[in-house]
C-alpha atoms as a PDB file:
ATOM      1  CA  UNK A   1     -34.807 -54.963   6.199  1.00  0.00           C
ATOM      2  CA  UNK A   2     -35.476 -52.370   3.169  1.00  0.00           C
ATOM      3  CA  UNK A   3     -38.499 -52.046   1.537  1.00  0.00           C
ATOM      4  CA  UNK A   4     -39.325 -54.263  -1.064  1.00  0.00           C
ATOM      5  CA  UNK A   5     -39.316 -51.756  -3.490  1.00  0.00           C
ATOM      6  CA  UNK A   6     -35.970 -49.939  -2.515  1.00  0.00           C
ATOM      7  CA  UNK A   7     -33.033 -50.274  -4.556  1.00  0.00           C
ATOM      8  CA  UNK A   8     -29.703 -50.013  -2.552  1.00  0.00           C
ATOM      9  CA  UNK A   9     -26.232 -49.479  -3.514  1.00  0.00           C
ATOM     10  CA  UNK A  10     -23.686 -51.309  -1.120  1.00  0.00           C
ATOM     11  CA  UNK A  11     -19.955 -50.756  -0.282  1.00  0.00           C
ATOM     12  CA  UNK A  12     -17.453 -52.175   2.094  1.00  0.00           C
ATOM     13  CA  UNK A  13     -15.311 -50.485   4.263  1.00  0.00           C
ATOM     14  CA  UNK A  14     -12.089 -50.915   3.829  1.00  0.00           C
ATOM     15  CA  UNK A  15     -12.153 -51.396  -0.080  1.00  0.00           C
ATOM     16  CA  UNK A  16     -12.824 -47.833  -1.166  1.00  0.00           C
ATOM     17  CA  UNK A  17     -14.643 -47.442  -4.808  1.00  0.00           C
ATOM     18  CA  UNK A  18     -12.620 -46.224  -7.478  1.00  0.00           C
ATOM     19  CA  UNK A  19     -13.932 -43.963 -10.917  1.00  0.00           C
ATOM     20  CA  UNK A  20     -15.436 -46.733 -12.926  1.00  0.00           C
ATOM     21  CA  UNK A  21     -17.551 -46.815 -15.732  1.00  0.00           C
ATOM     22  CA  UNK A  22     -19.980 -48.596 -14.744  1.00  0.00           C
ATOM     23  CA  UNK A  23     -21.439 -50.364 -11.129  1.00  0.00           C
ATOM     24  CA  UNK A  24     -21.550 -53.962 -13.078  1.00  0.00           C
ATOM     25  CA  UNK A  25     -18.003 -53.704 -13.572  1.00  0.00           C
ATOM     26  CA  UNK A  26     -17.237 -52.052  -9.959  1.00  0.00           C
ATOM     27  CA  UNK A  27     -15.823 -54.786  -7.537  1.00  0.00           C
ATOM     28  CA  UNK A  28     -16.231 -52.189  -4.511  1.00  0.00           C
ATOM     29  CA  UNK A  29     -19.824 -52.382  -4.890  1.00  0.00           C
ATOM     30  CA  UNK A  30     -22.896 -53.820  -5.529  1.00  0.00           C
ATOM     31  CA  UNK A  31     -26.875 -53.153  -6.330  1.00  0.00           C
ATOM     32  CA  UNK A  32     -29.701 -54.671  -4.673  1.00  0.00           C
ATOM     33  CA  UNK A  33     -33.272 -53.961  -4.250  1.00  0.00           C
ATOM     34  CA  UNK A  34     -35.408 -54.594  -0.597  1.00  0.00           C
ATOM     35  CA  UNK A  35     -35.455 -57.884   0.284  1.00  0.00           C
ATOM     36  CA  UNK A  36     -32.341 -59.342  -1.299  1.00  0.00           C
ATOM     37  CA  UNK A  37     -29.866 -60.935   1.005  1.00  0.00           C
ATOM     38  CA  UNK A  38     -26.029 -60.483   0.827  1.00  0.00           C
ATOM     39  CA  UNK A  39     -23.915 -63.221   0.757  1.00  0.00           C
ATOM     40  CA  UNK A  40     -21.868 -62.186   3.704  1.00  0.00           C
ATOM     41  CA  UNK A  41     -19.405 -64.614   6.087  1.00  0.00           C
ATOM     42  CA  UNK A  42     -16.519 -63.378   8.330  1.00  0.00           C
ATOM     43  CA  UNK A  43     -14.600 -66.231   7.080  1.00  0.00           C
ATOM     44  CA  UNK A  44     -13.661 -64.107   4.562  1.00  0.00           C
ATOM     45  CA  UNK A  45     -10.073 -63.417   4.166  1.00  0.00           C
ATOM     46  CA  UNK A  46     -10.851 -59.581   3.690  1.00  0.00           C
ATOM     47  CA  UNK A  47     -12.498 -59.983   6.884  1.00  0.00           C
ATOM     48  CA  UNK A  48     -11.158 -56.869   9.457  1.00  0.00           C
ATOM     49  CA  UNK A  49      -9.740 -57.779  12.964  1.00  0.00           C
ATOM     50  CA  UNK A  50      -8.278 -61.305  14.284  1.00  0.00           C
ATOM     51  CA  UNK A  51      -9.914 -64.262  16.147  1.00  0.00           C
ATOM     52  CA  UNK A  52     -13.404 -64.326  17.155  1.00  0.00           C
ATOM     53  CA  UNK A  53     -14.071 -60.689  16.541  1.00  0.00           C
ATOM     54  CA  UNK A  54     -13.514 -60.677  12.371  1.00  0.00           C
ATOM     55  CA  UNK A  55     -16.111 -58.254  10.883  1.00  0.00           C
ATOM     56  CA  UNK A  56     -17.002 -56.602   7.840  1.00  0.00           C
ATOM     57  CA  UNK A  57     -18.845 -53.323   7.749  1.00  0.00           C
ATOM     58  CA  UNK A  58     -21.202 -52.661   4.862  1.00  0.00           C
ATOM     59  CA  UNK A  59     -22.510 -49.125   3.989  1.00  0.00           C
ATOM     60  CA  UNK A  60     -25.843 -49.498   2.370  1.00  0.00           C
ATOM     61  CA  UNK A  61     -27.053 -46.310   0.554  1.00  0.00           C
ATOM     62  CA  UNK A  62     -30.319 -45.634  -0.843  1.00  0.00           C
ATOM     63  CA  UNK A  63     -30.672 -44.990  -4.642  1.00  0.00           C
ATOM     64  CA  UNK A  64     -32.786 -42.355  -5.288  1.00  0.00           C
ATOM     65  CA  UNK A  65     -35.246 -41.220  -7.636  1.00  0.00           C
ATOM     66  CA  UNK A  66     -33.505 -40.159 -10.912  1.00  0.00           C
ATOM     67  CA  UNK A  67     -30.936 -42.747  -9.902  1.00  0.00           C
ATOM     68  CA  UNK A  68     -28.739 -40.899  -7.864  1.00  0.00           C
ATOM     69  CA  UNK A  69     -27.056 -42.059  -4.435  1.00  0.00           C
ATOM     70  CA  UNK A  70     -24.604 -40.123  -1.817  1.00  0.00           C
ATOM     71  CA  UNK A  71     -22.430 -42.854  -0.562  1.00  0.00           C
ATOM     72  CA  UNK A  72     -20.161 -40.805   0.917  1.00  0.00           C
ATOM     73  CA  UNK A  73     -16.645 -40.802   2.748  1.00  0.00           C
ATOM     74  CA  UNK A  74     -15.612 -44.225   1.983  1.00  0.00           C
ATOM     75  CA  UNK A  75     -12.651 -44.123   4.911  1.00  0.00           C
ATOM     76  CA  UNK A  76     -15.232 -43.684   7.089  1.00  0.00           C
ATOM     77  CA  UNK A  77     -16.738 -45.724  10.032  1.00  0.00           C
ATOM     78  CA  UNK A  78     -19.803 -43.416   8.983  1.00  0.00           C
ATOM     79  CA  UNK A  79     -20.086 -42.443   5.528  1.00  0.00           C
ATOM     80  CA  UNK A  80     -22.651 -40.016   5.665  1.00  0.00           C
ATOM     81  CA  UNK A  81     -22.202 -38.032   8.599  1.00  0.00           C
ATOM     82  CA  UNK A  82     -24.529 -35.061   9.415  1.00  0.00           C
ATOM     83  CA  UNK A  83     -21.226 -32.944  10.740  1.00  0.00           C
ATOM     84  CA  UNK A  84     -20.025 -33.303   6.504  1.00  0.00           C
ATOM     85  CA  UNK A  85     -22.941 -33.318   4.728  1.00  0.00           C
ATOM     86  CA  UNK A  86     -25.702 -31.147   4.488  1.00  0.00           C
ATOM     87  CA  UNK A  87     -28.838 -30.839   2.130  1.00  0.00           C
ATOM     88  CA  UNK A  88     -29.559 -28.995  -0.967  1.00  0.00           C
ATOM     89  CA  UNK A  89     -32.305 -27.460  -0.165  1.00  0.00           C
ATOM     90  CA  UNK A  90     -34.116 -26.875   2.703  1.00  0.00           C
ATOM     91  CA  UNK A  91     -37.406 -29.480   3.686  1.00  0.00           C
ATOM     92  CA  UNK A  92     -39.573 -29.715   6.958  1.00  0.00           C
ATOM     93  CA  UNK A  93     -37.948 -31.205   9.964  1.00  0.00           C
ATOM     94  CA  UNK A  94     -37.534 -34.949   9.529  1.00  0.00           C
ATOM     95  CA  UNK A  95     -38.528 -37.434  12.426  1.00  0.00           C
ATOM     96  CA  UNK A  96     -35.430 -38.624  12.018  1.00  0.00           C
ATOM     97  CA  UNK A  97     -33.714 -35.725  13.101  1.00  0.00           C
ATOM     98  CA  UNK A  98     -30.671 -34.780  11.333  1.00  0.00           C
ATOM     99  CA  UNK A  99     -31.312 -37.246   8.904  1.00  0.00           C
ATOM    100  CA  UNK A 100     -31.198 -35.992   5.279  1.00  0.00           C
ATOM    101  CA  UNK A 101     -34.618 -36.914   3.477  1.00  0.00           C
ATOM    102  CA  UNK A 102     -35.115 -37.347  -0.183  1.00  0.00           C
ATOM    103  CA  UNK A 103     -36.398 -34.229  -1.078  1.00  0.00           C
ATOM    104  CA  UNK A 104     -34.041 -32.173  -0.024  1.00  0.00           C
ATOM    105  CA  UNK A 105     -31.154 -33.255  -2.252  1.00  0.00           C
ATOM    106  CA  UNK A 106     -33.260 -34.437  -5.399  1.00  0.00           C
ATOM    107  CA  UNK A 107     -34.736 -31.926  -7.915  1.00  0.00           C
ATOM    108  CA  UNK A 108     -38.627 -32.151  -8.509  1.00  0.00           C
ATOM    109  CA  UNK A 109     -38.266 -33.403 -11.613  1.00  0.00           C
ATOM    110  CA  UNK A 110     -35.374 -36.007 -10.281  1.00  0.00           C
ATOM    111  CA  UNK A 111     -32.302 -34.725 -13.010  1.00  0.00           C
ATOM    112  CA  UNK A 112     -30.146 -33.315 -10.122  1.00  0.00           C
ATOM    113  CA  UNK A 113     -28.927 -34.356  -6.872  1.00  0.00           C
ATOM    114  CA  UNK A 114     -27.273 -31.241  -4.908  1.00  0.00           C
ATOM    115  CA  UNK A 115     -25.555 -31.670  -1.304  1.00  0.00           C
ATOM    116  CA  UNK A 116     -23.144 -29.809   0.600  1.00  0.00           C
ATOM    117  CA  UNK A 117     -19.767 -30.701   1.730  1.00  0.00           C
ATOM    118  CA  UNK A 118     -18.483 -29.214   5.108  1.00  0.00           C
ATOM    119  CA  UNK A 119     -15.675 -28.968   6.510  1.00  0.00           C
ATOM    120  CA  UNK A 120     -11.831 -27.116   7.338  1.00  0.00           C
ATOM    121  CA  UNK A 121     -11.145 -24.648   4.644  1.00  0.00           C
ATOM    122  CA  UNK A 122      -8.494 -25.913   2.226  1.00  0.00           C
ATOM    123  CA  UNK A 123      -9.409 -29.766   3.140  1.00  0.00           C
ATOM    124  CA  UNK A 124      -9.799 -32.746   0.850  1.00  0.00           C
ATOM    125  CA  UNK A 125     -12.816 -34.612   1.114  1.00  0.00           C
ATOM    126  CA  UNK A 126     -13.097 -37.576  -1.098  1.00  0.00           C
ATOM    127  CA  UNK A 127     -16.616 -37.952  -1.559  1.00  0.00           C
ATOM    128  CA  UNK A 128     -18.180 -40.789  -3.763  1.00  0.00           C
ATOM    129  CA  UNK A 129     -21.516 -40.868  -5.304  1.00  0.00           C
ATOM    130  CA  UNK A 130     -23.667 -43.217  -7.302  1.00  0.00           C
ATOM    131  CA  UNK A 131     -24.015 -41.200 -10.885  1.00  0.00           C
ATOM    132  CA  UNK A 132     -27.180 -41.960 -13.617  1.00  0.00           C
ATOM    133  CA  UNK A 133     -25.469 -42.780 -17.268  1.00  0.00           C
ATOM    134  CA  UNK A 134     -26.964 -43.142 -20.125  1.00  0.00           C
ATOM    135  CA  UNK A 135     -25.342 -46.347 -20.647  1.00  0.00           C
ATOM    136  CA  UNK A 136     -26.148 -47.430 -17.036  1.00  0.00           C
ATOM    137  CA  UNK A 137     -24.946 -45.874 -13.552  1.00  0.00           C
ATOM    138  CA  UNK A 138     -21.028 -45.271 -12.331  1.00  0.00           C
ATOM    139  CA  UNK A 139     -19.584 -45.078  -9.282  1.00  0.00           C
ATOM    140  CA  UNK A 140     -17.322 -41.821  -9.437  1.00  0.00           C
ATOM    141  CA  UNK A 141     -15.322 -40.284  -6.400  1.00  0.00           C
ATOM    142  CA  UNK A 142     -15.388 -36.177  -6.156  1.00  0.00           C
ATOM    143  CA  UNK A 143     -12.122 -34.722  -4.843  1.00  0.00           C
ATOM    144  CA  UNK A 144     -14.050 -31.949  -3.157  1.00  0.00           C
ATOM    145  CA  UNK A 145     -12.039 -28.946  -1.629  1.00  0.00           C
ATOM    146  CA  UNK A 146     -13.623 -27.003   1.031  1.00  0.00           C
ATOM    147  CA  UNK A 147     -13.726 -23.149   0.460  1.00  0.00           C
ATOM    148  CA  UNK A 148     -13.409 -20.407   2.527  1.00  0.00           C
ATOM    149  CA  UNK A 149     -16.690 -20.925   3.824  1.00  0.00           C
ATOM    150  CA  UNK A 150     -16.112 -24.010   5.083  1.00  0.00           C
ATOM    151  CA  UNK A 151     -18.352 -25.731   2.927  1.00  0.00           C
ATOM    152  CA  UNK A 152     -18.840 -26.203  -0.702  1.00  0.00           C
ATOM    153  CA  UNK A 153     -21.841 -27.000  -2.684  1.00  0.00           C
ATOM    154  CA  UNK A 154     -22.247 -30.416  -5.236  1.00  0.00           C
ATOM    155  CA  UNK A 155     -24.549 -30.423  -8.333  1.00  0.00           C
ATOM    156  CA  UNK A 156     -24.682 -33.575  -9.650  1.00  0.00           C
ATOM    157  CA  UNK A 157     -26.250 -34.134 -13.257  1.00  0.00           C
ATOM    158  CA  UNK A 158     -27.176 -36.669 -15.381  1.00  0.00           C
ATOM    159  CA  UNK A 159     -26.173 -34.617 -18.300  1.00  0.00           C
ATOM    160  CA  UNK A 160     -22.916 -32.613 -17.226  1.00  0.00           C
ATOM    161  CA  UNK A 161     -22.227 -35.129 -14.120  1.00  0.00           C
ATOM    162  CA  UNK A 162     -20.703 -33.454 -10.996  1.00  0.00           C
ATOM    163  CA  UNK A 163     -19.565 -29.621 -10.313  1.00  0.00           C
ATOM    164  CA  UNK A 164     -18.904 -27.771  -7.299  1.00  0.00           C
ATOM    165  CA  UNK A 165     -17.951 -24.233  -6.080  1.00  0.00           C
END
């Protein structure tokens, strides 16, 4: 269970976000702080597979300090994967491992979020993040090529929104 005082932004696989202008109008996802339950049954039509093994997968990303959140590959099993994404900048080793913490994709003074993208050069990764407005927060997907390098680096910004190399 989160922390109490953890807000969350929540997707479902299988109903990938679109652009929208703002998360209360989004019907891909929703906002929830530690502690709140979902209202969640496998009776649901939308429900994946047949018979006694329906399931729904949710994809519950942190929001983080400035109001940011990286929710990732969306036609994903794993929406976040360590083998796509990679920090900003670089932080101590985590006890979680390849894990990537807080501090190493939000600014000190929380106004950016910066991650990298990895991958095949030439390929399309559509990547969606959880964007501060200052009307409220929108869910926006980033059709991020990979360069030659085989990876490409994401600034995110609650003035200029998202850019990349």
């Amino acid at each position: 269970m989160p922390e109490p005082s953890s807000s969350w932004i929540i997707t479902e696989w299988g109903f990938p976000c679109i652009n929208s202008s703002s998360v209360e109008k989004d019907n891909c996802s929703t906002m929830v702080s530690g502690g709140s339950r979902l209202d969640v049954t496998t009776q649901d039509p939308r429900a994946h597979g047949s018979g006694d093994r329906r399931f729904r997968l949710f994809n519950w990303a942190p929001v983080l300090p400035g109001g940011f959140a990286l929710i990732g590959e969306q036609a994903k099993f794993v929406h976040v994967s360590p083998q796509r994404y990679t920090s900003g900048q670089p932080a101590e080793p985590s006890r979680f491992g390849s894990l990537i913490s807080t501090r190493e994709l939000i600014s000190n003074d929380n106004s950016t979020m910066a991650f990298g993208v990895v991958g095949s050069r030439g390929e399309l990764v559509m990547t969606t993040v959880l964007l501060p407005m200052p009307t409220g927060s929108a869910v926006v997907v980033l059709p991020v090529t990979i360069g030659a390098g085989g990876i490409t680096h994401v600034v995110c910004t609650r003035s200029r929104g998202c850019e990349w190399d």
